[in-house]
N, C-alpha and C. Protein backbone atom coordinates (compact mmCIF):
# COMPACT_ATOMS: atom_id res chain seq x y z
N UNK A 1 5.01 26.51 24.11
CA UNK A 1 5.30 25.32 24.89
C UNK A 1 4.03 24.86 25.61
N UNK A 2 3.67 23.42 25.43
CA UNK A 2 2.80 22.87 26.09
C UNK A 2 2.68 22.71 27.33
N UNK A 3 2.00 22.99 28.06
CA UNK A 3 2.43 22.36 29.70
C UNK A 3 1.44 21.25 30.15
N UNK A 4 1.42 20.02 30.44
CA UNK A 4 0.89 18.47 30.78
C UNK A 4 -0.36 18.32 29.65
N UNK A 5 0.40 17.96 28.26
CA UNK A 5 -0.13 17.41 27.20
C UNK A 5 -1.72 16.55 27.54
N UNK A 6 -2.51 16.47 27.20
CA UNK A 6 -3.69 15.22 27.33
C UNK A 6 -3.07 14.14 27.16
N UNK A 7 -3.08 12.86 27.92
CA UNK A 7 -2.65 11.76 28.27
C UNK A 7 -3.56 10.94 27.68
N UNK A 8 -3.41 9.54 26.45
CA UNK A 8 -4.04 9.31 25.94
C UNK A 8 -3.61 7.84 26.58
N UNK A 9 -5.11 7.20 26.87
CA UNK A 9 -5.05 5.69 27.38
C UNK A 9 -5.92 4.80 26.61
N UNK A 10 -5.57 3.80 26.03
CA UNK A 10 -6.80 3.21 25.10
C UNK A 10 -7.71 2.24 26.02
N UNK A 11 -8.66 2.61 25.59
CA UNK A 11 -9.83 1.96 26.21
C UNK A 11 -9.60 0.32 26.13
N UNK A 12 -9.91 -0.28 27.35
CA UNK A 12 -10.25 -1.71 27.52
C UNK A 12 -11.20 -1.94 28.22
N UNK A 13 -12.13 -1.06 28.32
CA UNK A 13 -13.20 -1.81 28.93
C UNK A 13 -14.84 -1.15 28.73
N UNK A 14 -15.65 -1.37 28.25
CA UNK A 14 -17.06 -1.52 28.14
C UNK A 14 -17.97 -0.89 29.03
N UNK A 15 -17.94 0.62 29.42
CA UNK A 15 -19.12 0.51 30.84
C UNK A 15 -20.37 1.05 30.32
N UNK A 16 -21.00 1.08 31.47
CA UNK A 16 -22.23 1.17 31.14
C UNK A 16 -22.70 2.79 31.88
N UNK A 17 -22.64 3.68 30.71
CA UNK A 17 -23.33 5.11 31.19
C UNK A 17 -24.58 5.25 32.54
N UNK A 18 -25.25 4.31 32.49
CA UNK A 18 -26.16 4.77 33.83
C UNK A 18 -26.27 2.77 34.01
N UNK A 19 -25.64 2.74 35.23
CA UNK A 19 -25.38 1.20 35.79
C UNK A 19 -26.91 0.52 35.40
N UNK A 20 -26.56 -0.43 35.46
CA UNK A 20 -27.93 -1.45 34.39
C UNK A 20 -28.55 -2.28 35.83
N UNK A 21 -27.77 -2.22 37.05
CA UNK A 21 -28.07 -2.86 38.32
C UNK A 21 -28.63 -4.29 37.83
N UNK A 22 -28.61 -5.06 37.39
CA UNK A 22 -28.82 -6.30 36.98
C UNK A 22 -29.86 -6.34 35.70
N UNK A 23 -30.49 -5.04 34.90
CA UNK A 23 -31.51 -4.93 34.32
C UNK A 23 -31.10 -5.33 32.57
N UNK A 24 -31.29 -6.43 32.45
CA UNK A 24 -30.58 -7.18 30.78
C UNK A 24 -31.33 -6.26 29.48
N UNK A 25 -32.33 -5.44 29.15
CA UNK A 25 -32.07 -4.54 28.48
C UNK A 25 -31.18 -3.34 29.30
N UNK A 26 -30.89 -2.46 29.81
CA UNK A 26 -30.35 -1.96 29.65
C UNK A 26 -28.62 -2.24 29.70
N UNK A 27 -28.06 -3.39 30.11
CA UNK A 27 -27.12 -4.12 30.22
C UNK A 27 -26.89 -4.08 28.39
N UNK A 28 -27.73 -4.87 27.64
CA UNK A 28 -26.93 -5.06 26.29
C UNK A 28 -27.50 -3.89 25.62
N UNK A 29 -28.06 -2.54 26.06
CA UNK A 29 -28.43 -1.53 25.36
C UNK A 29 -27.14 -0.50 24.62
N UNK A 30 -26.68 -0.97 23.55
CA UNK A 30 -25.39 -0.45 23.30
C UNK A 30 -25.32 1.28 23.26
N UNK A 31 -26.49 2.05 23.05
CA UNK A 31 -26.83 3.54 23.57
C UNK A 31 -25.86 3.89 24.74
N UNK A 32 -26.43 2.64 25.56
CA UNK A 32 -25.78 2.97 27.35
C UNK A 32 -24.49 2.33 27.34
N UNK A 33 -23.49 2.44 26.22
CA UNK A 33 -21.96 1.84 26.36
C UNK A 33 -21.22 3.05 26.60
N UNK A 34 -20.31 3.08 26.56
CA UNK A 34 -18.71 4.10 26.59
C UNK A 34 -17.47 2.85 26.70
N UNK A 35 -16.44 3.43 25.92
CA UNK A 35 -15.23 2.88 26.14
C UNK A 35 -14.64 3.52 27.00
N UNK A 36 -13.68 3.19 28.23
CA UNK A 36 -12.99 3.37 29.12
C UNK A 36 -11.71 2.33 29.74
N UNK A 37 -11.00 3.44 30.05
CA UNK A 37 -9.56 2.43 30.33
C UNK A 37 -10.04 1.70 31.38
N UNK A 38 -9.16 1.14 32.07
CA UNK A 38 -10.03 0.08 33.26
C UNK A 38 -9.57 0.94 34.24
N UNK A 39 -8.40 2.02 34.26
CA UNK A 39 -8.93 2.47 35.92
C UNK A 39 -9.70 3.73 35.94
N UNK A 40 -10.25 4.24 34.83
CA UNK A 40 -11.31 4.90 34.47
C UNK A 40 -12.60 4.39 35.12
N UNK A 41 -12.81 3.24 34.81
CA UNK A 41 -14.09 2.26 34.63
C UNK A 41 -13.84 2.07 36.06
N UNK A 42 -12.51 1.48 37.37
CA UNK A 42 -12.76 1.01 38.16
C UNK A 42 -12.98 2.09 39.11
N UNK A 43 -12.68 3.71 38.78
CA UNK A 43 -13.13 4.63 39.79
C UNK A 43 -14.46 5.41 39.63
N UNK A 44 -14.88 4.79 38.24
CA UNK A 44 -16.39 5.48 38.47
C UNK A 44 -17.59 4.42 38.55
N UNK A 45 -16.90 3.00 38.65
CA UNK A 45 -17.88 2.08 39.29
C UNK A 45 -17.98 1.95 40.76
N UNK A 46 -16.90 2.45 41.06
CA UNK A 46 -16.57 2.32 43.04
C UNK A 46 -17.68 3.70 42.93
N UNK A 47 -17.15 4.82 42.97
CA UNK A 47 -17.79 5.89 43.02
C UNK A 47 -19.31 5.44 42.97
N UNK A 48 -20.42 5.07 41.84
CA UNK A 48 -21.08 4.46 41.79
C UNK A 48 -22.29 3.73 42.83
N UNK A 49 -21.03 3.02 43.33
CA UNK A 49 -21.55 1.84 44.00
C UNK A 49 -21.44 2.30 45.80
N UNK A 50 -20.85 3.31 45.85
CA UNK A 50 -20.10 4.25 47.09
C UNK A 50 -21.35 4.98 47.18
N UNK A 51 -22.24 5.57 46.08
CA UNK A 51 -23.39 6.93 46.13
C UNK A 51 -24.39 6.14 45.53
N UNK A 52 -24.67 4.80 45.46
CA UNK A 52 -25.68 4.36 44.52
C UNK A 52 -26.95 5.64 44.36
N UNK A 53 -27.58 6.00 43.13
CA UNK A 53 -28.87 6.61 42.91
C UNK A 53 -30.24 5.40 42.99
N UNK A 54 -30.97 5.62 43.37
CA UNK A 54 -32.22 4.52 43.25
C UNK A 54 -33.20 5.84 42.56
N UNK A 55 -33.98 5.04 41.80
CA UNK A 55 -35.37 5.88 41.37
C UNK A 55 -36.35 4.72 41.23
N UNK A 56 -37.51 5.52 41.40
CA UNK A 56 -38.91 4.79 41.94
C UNK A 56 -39.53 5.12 40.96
């Protein structure tokens, strides 16, 4: 007997593996895509945007 099967949600939405912060190659760099459901996508863009990383 299984106990809480993997829950399968189909992706609707497009993100971007390391945020593109306005940067248009890495924005249409399809490398840096993943499919994700949208409240997938909307808790690891808050998250994200909550801890932004900057590098110099």
């Amino acid at each position: 007997m299984k106990r809480n099967p993997p829950r399968y949600v189909k992706a609707t939405v497009v993100d971007h593996v390391i945020p593109h912060r306005g940067d248009p190659i890495l924005f249409w760099d399809k490398r840096n895509w993943q499919p994700l459901c949208k409240t997938c996508h909307d808790k690891k863009t808050w998250n994200e945007d909550a801890n932004p990383e900057y590098r110099f």
